[in-house]
C-alpha atoms as a PDB file:
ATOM      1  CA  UNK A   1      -5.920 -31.905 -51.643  1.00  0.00           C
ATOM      2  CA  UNK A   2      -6.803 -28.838 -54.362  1.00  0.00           C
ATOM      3  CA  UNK A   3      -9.455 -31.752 -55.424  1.00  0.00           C
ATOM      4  CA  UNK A   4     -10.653 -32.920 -52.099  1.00  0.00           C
ATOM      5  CA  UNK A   5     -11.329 -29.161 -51.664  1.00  0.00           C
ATOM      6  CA  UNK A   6     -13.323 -28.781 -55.219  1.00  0.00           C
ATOM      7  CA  UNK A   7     -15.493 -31.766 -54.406  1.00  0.00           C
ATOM      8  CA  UNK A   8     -16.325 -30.344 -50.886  1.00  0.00           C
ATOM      9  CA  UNK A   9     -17.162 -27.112 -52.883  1.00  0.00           C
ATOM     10  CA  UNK A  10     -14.534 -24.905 -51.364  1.00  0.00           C
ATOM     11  CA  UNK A  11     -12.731 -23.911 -54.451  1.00  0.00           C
ATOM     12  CA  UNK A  12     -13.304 -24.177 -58.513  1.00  0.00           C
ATOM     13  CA  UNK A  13     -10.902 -24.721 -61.147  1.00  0.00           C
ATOM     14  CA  UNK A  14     -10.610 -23.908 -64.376  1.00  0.00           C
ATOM     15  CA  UNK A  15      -7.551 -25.091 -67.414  1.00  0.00           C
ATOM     16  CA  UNK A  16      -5.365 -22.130 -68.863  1.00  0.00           C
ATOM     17  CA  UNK A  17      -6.792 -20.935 -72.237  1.00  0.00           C
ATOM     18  CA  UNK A  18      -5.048 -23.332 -75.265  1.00  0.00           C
ATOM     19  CA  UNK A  19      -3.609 -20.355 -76.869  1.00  0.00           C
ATOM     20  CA  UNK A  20      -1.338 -19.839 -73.987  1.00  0.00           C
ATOM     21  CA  UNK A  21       0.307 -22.806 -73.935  1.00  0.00           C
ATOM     22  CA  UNK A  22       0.204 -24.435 -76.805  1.00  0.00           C
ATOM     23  CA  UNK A  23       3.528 -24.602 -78.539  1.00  0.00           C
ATOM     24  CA  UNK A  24       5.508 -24.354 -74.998  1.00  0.00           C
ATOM     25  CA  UNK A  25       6.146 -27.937 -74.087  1.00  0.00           C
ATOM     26  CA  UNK A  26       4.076 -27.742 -71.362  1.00  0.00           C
ATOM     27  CA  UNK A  27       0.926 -29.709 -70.519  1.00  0.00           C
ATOM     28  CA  UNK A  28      -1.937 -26.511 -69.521  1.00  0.00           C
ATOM     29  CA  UNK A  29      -1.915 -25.057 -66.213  1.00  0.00           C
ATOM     30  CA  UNK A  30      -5.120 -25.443 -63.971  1.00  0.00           C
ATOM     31  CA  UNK A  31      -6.138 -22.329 -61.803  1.00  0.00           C
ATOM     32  CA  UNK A  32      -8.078 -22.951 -58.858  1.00  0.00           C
ATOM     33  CA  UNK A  33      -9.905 -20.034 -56.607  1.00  0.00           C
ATOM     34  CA  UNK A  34     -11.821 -20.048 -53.298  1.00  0.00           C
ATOM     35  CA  UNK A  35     -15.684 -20.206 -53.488  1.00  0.00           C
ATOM     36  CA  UNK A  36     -17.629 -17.997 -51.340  1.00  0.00           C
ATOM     37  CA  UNK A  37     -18.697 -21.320 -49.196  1.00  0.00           C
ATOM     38  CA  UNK A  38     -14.140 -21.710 -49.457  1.00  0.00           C
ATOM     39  CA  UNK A  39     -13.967 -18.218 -48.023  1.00  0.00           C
ATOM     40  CA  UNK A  40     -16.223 -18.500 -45.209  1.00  0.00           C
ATOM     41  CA  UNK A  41     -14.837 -22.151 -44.269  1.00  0.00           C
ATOM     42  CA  UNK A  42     -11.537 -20.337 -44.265  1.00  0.00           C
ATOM     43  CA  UNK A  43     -12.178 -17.443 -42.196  1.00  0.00           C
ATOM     44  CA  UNK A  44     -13.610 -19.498 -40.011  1.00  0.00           C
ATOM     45  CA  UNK A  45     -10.462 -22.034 -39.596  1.00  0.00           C
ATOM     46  CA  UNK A  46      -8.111 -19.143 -39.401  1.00  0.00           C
ATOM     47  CA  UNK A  47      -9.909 -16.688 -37.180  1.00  0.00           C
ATOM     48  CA  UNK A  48      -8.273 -18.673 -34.002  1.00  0.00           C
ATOM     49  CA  UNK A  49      -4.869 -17.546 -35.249  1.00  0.00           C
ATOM     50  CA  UNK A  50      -5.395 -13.938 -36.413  1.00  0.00           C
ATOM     51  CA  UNK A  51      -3.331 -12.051 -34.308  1.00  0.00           C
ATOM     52  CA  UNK A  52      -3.986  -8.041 -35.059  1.00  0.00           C
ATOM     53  CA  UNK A  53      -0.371  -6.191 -35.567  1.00  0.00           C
ATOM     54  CA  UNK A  54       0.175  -2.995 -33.322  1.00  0.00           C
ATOM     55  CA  UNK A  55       0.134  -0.197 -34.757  1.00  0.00           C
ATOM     56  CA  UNK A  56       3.226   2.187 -35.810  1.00  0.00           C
ATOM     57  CA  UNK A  57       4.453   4.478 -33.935  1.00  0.00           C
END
């Protein structure tokens, strides 16, 4: 899905610096974050089901 989404231009990835895992055993993590195009398309798709909380009392 994460790549359907980088394709489409939603979100970009990038690998965890070598440094930080090298040594651990563990094949290097991949980060992934919204793109501005990701945050608008996500707004939009969750707008519908924003529900503002009362306040306090």
């Amino acid at each position: 899905m994460l790549a359907r989404l980088e394709g489409a231009g939603l979100v970009e990835s990038r690998h965890e610096a070598p440094e930080l895992f090298r040594g651990s055993g563990r094949p290097p993590r991949r980060y992934y974050r919204l793109t501005r195009d990701g945050v608008e398309f996500a707004t939009q798709a969750l707008r519908p089901r924003y529900r503002p909380r009362r306040p306090v009392d």
